[in-house]
N, C-alpha and C. Protein backbone atom coordinates (compact mmCIF):
# COMPACT_ATOMS: atom_id res chain seq x y z
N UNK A 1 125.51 7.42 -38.77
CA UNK A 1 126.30 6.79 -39.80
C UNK A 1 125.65 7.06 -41.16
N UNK A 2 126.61 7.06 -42.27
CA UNK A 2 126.19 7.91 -43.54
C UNK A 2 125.73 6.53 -44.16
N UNK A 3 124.88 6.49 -45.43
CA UNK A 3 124.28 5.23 -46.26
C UNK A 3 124.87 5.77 -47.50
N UNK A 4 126.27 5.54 -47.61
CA UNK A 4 126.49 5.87 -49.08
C UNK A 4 126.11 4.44 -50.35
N UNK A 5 125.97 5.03 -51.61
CA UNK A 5 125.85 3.82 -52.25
C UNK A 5 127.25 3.08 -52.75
N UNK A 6 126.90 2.25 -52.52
CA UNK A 6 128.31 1.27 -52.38
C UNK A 6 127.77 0.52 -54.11
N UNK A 7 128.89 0.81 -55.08
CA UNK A 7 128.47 0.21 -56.30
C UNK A 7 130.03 0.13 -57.35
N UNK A 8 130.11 -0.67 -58.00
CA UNK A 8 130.87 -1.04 -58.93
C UNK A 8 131.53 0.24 -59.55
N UNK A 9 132.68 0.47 -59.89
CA UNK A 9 133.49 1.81 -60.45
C UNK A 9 132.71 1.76 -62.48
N UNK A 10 132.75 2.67 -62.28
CA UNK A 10 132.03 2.74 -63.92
C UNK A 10 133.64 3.03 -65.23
N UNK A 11 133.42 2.53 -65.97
CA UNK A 11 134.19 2.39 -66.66
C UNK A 11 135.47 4.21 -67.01
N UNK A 12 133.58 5.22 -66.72
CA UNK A 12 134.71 6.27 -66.91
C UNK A 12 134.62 7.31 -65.45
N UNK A 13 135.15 6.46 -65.13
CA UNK A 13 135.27 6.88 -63.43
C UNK A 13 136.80 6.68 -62.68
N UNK A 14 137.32 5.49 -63.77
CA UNK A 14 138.61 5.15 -63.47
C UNK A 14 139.49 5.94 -63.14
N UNK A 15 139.85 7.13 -63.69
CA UNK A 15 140.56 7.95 -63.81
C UNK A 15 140.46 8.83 -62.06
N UNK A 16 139.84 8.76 -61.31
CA UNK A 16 139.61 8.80 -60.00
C UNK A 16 140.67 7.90 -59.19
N UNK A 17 140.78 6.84 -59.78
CA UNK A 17 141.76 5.60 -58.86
C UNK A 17 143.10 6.83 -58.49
N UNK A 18 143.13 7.37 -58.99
CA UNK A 18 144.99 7.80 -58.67
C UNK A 18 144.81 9.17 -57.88
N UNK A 19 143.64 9.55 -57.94
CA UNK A 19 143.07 10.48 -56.23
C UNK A 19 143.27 9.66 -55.09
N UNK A 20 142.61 8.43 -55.36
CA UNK A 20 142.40 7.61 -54.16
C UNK A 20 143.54 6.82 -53.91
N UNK A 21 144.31 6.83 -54.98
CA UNK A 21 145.42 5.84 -54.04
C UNK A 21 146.40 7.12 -54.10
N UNK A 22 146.68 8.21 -54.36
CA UNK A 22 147.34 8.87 -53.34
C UNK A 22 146.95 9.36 -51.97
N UNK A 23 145.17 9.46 -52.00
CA UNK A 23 144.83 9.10 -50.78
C UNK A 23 145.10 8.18 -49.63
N UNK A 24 145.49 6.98 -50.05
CA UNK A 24 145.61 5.54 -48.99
C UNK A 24 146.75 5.86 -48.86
N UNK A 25 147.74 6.82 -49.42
CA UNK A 25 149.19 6.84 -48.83
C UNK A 25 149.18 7.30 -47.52
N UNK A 26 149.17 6.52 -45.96
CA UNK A 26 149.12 7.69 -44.99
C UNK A 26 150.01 8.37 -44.68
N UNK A 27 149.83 9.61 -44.59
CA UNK A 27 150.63 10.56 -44.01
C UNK A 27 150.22 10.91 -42.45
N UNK A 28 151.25 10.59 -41.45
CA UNK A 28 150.71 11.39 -40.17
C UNK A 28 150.72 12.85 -40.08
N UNK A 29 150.16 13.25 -39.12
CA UNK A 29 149.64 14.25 -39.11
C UNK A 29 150.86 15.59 -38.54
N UNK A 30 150.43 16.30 -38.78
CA UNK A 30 152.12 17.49 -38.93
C UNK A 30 153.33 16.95 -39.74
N UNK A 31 153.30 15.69 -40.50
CA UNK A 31 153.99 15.50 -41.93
C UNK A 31 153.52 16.28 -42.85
N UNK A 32 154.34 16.47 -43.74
CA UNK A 32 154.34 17.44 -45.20
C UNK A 32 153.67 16.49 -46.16
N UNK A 33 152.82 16.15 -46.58
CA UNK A 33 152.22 15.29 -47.76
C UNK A 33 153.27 15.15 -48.99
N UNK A 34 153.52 14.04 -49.49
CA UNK A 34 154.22 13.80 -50.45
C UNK A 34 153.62 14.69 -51.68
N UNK A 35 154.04 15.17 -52.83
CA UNK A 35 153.68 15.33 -53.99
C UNK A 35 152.86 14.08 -54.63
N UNK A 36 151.78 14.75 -55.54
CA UNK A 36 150.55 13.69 -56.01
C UNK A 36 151.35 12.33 -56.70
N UNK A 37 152.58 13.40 -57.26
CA UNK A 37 153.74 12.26 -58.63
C UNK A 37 153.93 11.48 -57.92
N UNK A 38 154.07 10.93 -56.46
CA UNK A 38 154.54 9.69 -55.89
C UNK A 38 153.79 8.58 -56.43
N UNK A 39 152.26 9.08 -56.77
CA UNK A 39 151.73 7.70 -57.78
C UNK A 39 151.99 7.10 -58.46
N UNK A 40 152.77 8.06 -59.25
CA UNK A 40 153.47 7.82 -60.65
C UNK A 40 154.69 6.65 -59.98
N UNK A 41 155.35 6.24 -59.23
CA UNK A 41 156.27 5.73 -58.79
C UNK A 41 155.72 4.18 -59.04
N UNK A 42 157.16 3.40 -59.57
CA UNK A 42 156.93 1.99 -60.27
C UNK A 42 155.72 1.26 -59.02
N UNK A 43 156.55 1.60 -57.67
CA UNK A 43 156.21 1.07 -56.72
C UNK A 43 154.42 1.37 -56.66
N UNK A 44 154.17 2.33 -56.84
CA UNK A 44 152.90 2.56 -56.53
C UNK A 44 151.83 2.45 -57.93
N UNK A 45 152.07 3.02 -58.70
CA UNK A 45 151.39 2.96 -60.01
C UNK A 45 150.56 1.50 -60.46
N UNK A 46 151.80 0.41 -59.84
CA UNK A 46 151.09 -0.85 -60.40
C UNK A 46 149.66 -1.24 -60.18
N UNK A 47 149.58 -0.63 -59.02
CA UNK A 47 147.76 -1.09 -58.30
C UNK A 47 147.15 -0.22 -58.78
N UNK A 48 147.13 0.58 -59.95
CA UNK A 48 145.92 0.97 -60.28
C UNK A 48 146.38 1.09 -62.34
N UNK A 49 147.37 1.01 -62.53
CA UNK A 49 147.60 0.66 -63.98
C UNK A 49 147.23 0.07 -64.73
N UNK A 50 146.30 0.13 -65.82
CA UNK A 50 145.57 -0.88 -66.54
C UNK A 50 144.24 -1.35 -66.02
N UNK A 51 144.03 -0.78 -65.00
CA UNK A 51 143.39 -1.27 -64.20
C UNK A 51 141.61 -1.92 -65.08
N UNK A 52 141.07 -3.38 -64.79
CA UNK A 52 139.99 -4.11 -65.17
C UNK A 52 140.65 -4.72 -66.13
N UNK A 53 142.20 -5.53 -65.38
CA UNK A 53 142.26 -6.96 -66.07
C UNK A 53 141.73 -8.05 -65.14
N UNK A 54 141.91 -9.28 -65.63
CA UNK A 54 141.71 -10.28 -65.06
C UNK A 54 141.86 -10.19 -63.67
N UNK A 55 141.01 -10.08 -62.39
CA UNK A 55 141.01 -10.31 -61.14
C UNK A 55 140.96 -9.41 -60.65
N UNK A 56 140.73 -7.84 -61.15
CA UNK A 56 140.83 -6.83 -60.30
C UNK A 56 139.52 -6.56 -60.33
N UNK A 57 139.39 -6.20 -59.56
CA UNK A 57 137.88 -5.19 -58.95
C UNK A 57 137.68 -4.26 -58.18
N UNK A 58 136.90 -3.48 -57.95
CA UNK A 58 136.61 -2.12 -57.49
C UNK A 58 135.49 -1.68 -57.10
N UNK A 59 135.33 -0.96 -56.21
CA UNK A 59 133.72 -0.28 -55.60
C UNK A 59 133.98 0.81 -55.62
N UNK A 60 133.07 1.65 -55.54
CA UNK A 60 132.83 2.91 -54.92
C UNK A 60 131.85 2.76 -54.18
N UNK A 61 132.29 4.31 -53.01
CA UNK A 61 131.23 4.88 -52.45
C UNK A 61 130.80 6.41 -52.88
N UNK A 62 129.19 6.27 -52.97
CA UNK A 62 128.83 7.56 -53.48
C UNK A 62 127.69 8.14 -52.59
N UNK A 63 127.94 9.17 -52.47
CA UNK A 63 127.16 10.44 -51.70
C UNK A 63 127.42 11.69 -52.45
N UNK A 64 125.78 11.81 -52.35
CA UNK A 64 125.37 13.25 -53.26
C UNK A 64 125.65 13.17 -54.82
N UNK A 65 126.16 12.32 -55.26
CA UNK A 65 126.72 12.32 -56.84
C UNK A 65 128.06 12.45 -56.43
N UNK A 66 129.15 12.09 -55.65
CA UNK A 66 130.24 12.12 -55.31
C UNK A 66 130.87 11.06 -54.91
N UNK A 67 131.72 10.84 -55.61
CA UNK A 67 132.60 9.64 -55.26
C UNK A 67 133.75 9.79 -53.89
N UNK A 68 133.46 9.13 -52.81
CA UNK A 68 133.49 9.75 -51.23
C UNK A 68 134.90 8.63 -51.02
N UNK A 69 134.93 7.66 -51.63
CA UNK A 69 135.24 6.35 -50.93
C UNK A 69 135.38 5.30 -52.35
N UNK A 70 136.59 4.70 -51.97
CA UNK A 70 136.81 3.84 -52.76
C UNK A 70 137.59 2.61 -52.86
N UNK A 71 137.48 1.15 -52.63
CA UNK A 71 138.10 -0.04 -52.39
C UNK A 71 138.32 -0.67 -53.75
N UNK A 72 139.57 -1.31 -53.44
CA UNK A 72 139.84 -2.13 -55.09
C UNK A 72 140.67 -3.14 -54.51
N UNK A 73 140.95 -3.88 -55.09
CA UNK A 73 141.38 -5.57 -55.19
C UNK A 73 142.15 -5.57 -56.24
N UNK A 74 143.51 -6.48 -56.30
CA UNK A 74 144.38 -6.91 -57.87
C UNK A 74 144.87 -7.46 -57.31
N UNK A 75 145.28 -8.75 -58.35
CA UNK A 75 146.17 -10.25 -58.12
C UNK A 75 147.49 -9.51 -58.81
N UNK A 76 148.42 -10.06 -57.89
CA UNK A 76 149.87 -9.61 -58.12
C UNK A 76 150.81 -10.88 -58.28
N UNK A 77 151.55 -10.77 -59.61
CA UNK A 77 151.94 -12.02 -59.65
C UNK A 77 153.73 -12.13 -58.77
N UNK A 78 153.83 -12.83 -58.52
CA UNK A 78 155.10 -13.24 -57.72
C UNK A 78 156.80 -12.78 -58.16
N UNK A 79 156.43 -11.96 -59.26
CA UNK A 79 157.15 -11.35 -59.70
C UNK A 79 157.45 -9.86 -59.87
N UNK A 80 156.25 -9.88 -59.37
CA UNK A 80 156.07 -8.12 -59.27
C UNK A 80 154.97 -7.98 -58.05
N UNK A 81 155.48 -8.56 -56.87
CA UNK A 81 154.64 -8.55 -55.59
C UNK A 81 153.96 -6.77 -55.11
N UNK A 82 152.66 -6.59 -55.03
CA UNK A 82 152.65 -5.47 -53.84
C UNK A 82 153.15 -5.41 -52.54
N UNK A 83 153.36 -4.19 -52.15
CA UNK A 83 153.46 -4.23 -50.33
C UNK A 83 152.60 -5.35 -49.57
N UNK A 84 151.55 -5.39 -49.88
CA UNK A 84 151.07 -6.67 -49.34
C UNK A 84 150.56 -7.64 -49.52
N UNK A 85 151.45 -8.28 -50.56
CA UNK A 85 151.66 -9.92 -51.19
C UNK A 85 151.62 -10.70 -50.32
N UNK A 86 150.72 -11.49 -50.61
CA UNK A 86 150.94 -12.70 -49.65
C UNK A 86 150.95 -13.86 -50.73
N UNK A 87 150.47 -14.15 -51.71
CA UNK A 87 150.26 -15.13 -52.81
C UNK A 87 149.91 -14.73 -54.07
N UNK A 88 149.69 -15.09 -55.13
CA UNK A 88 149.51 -15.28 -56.61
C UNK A 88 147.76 -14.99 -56.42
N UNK A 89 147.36 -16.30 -55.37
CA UNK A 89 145.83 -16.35 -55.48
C UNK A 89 144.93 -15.63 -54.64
N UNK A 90 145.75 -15.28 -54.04
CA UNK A 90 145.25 -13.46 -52.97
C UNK A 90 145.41 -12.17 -53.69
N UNK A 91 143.83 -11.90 -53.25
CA UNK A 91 143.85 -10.64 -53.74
C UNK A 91 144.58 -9.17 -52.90
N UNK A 92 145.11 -8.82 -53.29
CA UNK A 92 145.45 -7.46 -52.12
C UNK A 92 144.45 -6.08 -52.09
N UNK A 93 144.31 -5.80 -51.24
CA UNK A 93 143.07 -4.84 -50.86
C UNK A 93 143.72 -3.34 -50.84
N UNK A 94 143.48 -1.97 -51.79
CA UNK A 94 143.41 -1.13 -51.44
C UNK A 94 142.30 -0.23 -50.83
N UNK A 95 142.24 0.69 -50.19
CA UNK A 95 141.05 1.36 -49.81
C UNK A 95 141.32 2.43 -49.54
N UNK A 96 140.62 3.68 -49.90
CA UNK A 96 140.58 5.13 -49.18
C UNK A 96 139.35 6.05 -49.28
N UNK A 97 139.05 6.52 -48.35
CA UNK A 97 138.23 7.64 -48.28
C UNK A 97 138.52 9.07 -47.88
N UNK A 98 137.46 9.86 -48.93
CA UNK A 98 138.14 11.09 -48.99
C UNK A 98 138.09 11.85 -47.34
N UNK A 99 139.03 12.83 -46.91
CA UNK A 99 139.09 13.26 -45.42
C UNK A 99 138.16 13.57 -45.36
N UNK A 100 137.21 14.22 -46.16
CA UNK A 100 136.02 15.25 -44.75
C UNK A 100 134.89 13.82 -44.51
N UNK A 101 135.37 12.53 -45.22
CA UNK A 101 134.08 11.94 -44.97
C UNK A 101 134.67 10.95 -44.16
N UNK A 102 135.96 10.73 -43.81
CA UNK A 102 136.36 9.82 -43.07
C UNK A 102 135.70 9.40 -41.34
N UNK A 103 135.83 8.21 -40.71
CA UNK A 103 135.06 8.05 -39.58
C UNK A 103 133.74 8.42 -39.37
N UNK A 104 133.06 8.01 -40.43
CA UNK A 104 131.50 8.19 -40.66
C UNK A 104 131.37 7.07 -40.92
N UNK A 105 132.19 6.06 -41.10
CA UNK A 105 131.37 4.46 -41.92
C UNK A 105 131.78 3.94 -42.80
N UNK A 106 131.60 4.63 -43.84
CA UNK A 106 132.49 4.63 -45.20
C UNK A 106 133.13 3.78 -45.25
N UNK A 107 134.32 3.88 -44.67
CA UNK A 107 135.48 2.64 -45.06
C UNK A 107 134.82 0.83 -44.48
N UNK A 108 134.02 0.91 -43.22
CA UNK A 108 133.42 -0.24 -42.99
C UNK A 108 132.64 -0.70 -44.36
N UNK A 109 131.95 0.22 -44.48
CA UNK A 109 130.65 -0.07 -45.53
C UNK A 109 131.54 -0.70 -46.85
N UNK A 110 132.47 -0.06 -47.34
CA UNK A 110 133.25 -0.54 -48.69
C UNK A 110 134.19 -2.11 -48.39
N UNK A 111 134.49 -2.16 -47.09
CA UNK A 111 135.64 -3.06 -46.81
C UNK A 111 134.45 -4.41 -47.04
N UNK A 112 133.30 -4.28 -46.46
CA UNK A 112 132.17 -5.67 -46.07
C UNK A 112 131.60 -5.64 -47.16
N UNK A 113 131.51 -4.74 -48.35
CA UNK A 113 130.86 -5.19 -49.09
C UNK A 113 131.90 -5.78 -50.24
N UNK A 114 133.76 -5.33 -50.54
CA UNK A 114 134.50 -5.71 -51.32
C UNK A 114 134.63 -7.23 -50.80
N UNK A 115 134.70 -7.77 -49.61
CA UNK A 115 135.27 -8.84 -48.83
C UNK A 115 134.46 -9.85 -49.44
N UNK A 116 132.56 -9.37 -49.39
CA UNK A 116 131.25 -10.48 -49.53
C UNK A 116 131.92 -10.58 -51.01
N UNK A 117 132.44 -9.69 -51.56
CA UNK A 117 132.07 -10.00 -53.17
C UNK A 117 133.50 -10.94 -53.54
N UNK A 118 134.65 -10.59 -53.02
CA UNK A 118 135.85 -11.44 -53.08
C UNK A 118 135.54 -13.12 -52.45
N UNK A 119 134.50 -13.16 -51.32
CA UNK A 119 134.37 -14.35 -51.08
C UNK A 119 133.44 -15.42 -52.00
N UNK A 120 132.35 -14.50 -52.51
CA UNK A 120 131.31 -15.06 -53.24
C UNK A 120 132.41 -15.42 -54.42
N UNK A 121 133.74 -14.68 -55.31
CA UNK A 121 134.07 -15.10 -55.99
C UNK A 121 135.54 -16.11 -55.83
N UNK A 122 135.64 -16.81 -54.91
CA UNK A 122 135.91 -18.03 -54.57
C UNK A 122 137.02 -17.41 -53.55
N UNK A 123 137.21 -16.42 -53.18
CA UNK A 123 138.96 -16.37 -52.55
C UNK A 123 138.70 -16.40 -51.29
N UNK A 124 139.85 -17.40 -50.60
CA UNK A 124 139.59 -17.61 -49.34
C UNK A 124 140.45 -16.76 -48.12
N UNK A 125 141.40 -15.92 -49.29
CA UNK A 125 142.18 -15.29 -48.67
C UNK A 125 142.28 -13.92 -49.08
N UNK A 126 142.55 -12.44 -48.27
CA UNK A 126 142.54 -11.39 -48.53
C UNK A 126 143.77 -10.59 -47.71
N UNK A 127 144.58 -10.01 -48.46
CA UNK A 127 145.89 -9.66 -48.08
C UNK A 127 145.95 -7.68 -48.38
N UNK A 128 146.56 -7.32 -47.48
CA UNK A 128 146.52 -5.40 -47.57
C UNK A 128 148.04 -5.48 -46.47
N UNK A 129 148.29 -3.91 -47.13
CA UNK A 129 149.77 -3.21 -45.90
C UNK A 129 149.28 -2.21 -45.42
N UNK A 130 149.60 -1.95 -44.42
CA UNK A 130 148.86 -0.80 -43.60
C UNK A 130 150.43 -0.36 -42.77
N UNK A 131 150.35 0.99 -42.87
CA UNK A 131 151.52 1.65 -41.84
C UNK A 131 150.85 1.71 -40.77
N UNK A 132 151.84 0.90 -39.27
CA UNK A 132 151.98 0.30 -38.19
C UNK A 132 150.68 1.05 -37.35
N UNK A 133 151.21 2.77 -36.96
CA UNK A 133 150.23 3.48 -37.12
C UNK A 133 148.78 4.51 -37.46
N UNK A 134 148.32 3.82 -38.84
CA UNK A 134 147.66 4.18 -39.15
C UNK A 134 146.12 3.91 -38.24
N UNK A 135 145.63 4.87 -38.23
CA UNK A 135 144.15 4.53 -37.69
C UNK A 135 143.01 3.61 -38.38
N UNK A 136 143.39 3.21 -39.61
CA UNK A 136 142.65 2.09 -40.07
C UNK A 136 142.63 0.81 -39.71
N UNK A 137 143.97 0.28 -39.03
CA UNK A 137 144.34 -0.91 -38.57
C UNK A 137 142.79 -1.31 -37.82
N UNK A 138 142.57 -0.36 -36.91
CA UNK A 138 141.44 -0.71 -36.24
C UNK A 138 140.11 -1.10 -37.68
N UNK A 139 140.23 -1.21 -38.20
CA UNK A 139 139.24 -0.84 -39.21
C UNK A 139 139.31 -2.27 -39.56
N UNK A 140 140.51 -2.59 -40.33
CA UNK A 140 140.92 -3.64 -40.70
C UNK A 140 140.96 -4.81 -39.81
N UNK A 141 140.91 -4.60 -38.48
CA UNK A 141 141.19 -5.53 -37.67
C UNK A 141 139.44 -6.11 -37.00
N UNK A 142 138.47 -5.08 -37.45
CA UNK A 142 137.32 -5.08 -37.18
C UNK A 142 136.40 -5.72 -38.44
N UNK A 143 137.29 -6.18 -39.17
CA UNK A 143 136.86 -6.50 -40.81
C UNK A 143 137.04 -8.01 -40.42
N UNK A 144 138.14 -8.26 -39.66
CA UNK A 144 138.69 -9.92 -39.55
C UNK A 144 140.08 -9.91 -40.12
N UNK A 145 141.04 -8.75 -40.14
CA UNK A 145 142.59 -9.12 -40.45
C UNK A 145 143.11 -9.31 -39.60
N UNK A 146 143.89 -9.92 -39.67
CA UNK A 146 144.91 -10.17 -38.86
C UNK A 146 146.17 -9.63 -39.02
N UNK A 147 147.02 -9.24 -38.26
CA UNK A 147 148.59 -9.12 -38.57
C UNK A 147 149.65 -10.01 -38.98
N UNK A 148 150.03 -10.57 -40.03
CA UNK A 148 151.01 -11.61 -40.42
C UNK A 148 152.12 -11.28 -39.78
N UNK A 149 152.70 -10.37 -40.77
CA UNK A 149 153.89 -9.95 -40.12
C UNK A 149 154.48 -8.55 -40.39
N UNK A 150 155.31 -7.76 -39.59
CA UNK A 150 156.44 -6.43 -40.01
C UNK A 150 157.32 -6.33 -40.82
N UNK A 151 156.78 -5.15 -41.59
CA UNK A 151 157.74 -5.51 -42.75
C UNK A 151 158.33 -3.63 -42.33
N UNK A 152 159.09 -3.29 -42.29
CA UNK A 152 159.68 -1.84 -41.62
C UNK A 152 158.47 -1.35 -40.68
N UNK A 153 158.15 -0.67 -41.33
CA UNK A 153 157.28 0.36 -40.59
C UNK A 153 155.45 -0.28 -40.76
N UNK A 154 155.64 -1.68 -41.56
CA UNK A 154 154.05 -1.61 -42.20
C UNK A 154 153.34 -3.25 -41.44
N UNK A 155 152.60 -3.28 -41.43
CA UNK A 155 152.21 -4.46 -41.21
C UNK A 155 151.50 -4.64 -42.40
N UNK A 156 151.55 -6.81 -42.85
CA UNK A 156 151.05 -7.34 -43.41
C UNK A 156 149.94 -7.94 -42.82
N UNK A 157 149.10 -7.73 -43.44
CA UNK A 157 147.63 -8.24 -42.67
C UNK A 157 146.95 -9.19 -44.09
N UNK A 158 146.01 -10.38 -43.18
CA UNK A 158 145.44 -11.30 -44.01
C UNK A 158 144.27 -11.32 -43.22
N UNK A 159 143.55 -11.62 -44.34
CA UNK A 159 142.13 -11.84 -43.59
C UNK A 159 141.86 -13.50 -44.47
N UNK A 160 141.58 -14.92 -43.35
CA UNK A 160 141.29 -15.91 -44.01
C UNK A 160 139.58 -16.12 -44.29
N UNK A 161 139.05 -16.15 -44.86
CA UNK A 161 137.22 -16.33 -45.18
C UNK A 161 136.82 -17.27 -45.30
């Protein structure tokens, strides 16, 4: 298992978020990958737009001087819910790591250290969407989520702390 350093996104590092969350889009495998512009989409853009207002936060993982891996958190207000809204005072969890480093750790290492830091800062609840089959579920489910409920193809998962 790899020891990447797991540390706070630096102010000019941001610009990375929209690698990584077209990363967390899963695509199965012998699918055609969407074009990168799907970020750009209202739907998707919001979780990383503006991103370091009030309640959002972010890690990286780094190996070699490389940003490998990356988890973030944002409060979504009830009016403009993410895929996996569960409340105002839940944070929703994105996460992705880049392929060649995937199933090395990585995503454990970022998920336990975003979770300690969401709990230390009072939230008792942690909310993410995951497509039904994605191989992270296991990931997530090894973190302490649970499955709420189906929403098409995705499950809503909560983790209570």
């Amino acid at each position: 298992m790899l020891k990447p350093i797991i540390r706070s996104i630096k102010k000019e590092e941001l610009p990375v978020m929209r690698e990584f969350m077209y990363l967390a889009i899963f695509v199965e495998e012998g699918v055609e990958p969407l074009p990168i512009e799907i970020v750009d989409d209202t739907r998707l853009i919001k979780y990383i737009r503006d991103f370091g207002r009030a309640g959002d936060d972010c890690l990286v993982a780094v190996l070699q001087k490389e940003v490998v891996g990356v988890v973030w958190s944002r409060l979504f207000p009830a009016t403009c819910p993410g895929y996996g809204y569960y409340n105002e005072k839940t944070p929703e969890l994105s996460i992705a790591v880049k392929p060649k480093w995937r199933g090395q750790g990585i995503g454990f290492a970022l998920m336990t250290a975003m979770l300690k830091r969401l709990r230390e800062a009072g939230h008792t609840t942690v909310s993410l969407s995951v497509t039904q089959n994605n191989p992270a579920v296991a990931l997530y489910k090894k973190c302490g989520f649970e499955i709420l409920s189906v929403q098409q193809d995705d499950f809503l998962m909560l983790l209570r702390q």
